[in-house]
Structures are given as C-alpha cells and as structure tokens.
N, C-alpha and C. Protein backbone atom coordinates (compact mmCIF):
# COMPACT_ATOMS: atom_id res chain seq x y z
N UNK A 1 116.07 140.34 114.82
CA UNK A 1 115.31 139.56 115.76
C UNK A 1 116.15 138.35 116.17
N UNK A 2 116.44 138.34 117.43
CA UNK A 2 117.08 137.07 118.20
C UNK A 2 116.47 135.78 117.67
N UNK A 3 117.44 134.99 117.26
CA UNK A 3 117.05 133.50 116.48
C UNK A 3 116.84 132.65 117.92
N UNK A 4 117.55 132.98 119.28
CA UNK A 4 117.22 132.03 120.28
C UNK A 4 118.30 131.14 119.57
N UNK A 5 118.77 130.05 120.90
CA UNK A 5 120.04 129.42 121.54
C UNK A 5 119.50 128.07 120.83
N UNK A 6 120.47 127.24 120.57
CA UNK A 6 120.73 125.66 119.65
C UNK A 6 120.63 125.13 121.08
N UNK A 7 119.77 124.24 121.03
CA UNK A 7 119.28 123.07 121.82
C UNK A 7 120.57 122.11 121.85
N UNK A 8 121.40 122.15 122.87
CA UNK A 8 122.72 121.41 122.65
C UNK A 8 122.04 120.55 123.38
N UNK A 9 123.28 118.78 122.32
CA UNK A 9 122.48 118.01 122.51
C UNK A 9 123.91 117.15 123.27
N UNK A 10 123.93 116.67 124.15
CA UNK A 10 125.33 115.94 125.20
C UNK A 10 125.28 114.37 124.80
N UNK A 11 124.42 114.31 124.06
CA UNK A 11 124.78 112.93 123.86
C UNK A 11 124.84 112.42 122.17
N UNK A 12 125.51 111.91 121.60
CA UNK A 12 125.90 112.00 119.80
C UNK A 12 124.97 110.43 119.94
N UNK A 13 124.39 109.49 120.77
CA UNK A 13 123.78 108.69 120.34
C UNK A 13 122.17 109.09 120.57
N UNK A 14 122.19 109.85 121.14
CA UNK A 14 121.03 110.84 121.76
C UNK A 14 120.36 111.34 119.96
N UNK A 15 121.18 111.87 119.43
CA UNK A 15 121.24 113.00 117.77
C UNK A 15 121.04 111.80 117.33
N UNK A 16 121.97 110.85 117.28
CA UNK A 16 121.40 109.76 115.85
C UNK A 16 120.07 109.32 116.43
N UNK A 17 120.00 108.81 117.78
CA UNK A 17 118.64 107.63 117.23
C UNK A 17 117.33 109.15 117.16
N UNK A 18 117.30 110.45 117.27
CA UNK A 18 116.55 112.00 116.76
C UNK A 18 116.46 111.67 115.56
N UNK A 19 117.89 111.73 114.88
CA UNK A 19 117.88 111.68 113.07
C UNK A 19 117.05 110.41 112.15
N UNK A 20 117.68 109.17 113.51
CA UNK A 20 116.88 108.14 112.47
C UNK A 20 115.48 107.99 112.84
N UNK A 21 114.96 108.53 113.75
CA UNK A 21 113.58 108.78 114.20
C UNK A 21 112.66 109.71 113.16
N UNK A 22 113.41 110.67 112.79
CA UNK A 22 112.85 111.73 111.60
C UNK A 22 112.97 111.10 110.61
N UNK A 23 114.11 110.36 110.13
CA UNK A 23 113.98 109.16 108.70
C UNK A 23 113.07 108.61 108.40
N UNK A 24 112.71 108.08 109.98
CA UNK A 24 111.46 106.99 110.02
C UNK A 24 110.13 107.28 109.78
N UNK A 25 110.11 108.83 110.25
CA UNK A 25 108.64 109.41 110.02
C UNK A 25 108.13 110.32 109.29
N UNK A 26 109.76 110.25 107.87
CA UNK A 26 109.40 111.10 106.72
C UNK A 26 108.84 109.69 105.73
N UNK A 27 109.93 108.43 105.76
CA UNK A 27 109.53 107.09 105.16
C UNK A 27 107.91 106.60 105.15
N UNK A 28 107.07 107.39 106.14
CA UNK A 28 105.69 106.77 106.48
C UNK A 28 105.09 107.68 105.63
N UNK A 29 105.68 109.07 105.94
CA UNK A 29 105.11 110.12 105.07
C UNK A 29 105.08 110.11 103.63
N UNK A 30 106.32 109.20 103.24
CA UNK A 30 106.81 109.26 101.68
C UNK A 30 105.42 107.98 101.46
N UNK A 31 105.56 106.60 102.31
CA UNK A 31 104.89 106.02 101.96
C UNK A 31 103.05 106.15 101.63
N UNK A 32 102.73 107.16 102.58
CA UNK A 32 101.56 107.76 102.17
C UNK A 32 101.04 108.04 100.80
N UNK A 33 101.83 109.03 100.69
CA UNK A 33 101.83 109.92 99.61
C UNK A 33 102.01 109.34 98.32
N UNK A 34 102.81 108.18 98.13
CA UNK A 34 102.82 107.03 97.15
C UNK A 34 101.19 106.95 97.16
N UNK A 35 100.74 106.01 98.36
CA UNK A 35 99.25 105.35 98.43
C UNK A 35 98.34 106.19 97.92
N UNK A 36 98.44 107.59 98.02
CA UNK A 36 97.80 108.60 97.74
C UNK A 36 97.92 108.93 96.47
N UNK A 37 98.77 108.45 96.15
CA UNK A 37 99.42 109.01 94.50
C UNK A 37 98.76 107.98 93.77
N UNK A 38 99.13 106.40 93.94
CA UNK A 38 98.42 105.39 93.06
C UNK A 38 96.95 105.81 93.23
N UNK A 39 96.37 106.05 94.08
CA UNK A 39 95.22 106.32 94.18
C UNK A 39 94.38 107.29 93.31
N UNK A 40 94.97 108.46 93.24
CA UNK A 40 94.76 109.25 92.38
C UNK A 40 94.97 108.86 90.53
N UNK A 41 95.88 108.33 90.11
CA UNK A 41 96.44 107.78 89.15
C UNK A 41 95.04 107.05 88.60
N UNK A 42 94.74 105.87 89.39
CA UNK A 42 94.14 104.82 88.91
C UNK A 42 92.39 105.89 88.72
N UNK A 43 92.27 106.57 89.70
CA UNK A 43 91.14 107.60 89.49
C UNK A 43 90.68 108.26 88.06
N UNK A 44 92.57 108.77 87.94
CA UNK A 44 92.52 109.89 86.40
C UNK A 44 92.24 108.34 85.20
N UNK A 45 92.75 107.42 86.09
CA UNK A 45 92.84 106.25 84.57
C UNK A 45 91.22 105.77 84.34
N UNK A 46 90.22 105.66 85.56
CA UNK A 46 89.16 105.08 85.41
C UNK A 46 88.38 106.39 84.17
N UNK A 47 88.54 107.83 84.70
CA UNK A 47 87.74 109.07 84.07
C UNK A 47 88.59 108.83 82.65
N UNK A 48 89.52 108.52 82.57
CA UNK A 48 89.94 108.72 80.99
C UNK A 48 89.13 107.32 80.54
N UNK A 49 89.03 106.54 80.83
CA UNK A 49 88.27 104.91 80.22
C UNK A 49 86.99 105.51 80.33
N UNK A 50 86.06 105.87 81.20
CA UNK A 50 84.85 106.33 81.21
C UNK A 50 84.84 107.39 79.66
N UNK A 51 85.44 108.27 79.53
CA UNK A 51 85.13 109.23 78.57
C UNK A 51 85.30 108.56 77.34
N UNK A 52 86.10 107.54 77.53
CA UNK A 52 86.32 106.64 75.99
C UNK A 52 85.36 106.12 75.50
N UNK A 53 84.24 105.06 76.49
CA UNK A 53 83.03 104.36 76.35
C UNK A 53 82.18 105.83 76.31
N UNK A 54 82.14 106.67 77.05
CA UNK A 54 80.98 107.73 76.71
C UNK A 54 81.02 108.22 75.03
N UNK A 55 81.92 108.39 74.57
CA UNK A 55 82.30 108.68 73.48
C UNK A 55 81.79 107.95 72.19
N UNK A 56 81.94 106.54 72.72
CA UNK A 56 81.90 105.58 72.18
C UNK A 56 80.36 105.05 71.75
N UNK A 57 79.55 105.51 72.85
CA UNK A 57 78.35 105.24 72.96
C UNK A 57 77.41 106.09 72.68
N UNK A 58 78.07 107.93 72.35
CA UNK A 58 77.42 108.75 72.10
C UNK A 58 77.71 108.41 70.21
N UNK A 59 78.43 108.35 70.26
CA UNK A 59 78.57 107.92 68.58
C UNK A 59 77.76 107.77 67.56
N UNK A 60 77.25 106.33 68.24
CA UNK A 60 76.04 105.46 67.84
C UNK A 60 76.58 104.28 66.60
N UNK A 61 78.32 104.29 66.76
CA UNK A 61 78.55 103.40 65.72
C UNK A 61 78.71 101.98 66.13
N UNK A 62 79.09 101.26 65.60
CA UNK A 62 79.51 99.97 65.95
C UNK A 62 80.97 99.94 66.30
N UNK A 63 81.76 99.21 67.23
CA UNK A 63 82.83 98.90 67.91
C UNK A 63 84.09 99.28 66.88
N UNK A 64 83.78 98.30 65.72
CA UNK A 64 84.65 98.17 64.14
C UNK A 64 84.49 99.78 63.73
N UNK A 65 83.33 100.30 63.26
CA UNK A 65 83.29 101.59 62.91
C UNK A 65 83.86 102.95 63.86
N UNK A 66 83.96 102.60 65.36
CA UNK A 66 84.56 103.75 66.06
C UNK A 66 85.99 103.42 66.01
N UNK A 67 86.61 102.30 66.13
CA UNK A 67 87.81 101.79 66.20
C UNK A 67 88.41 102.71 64.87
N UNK A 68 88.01 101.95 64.07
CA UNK A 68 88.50 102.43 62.45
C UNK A 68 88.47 104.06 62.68
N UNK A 69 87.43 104.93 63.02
CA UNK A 69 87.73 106.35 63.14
C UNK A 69 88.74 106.47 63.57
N UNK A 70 89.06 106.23 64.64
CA UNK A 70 90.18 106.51 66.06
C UNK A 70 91.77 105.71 65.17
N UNK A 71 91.91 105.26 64.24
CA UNK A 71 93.09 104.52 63.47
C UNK A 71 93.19 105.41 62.31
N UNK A 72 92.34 106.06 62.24
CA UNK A 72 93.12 107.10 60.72
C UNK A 72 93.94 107.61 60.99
N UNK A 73 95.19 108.10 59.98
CA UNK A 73 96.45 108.49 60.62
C UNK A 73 96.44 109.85 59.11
C-alpha cells in the first residue's frame, strides 16, 4: 500500500518554528498529566488515611492501644 509523498517543506525556518511548536504542545501535555498525576496521588493518599482512621475506629481501642498493635515487630 502506497505510503503517499513527504510534505516537502522549502523553508528550514518554516520546520523549526513546526518542531518547536510540537515541543510546546507536548510541554502543556506533559504539564497536564503531572496536574493529573498529583491529583490522583493525593486521592490514593486521602483513601489510604481514611482506611487508617476506619480501622482505627472499628477497633474500639484507644489511640495508645491501636498504636502499640501497629509497633509490634
């Protein structure tokens, strides 16, 4: 199957400011995906703290007495 003809490009300042244009709008993309990422992170961190106090509270011990469980080695 014919791949079809390379878009020739006549101008080499034409290609760079293309290339640094795609830099620019993978950088927004990367930066997203960070925002998206802490986001998620701090999510898994709140459900892991939630299950700690649920735990904690299904117990029925005192603070000192669950602590001390959770320190036996």
């Amino acid at each position: 199957m014919p791949r079809g003809r390379k878009k020739a490009i006549t101008n080499p300042s034409e290609e760079i400011e293309m290339i640094d244009q795609k830099i620019a709008d993978l950088q927004e993309q990367i930066s997203e995906l960070k925002k998206q990422r802490k986001a998620a992170v701090s999510r898994a961190d709140e459900a892991a703290r939630q299950q700690v106090v649920d735990a904690f509270v299904a117990s029925g011990k005192t603070a000192e007495e669950f602590l001390a469980g959770i320190n036996v080695e």
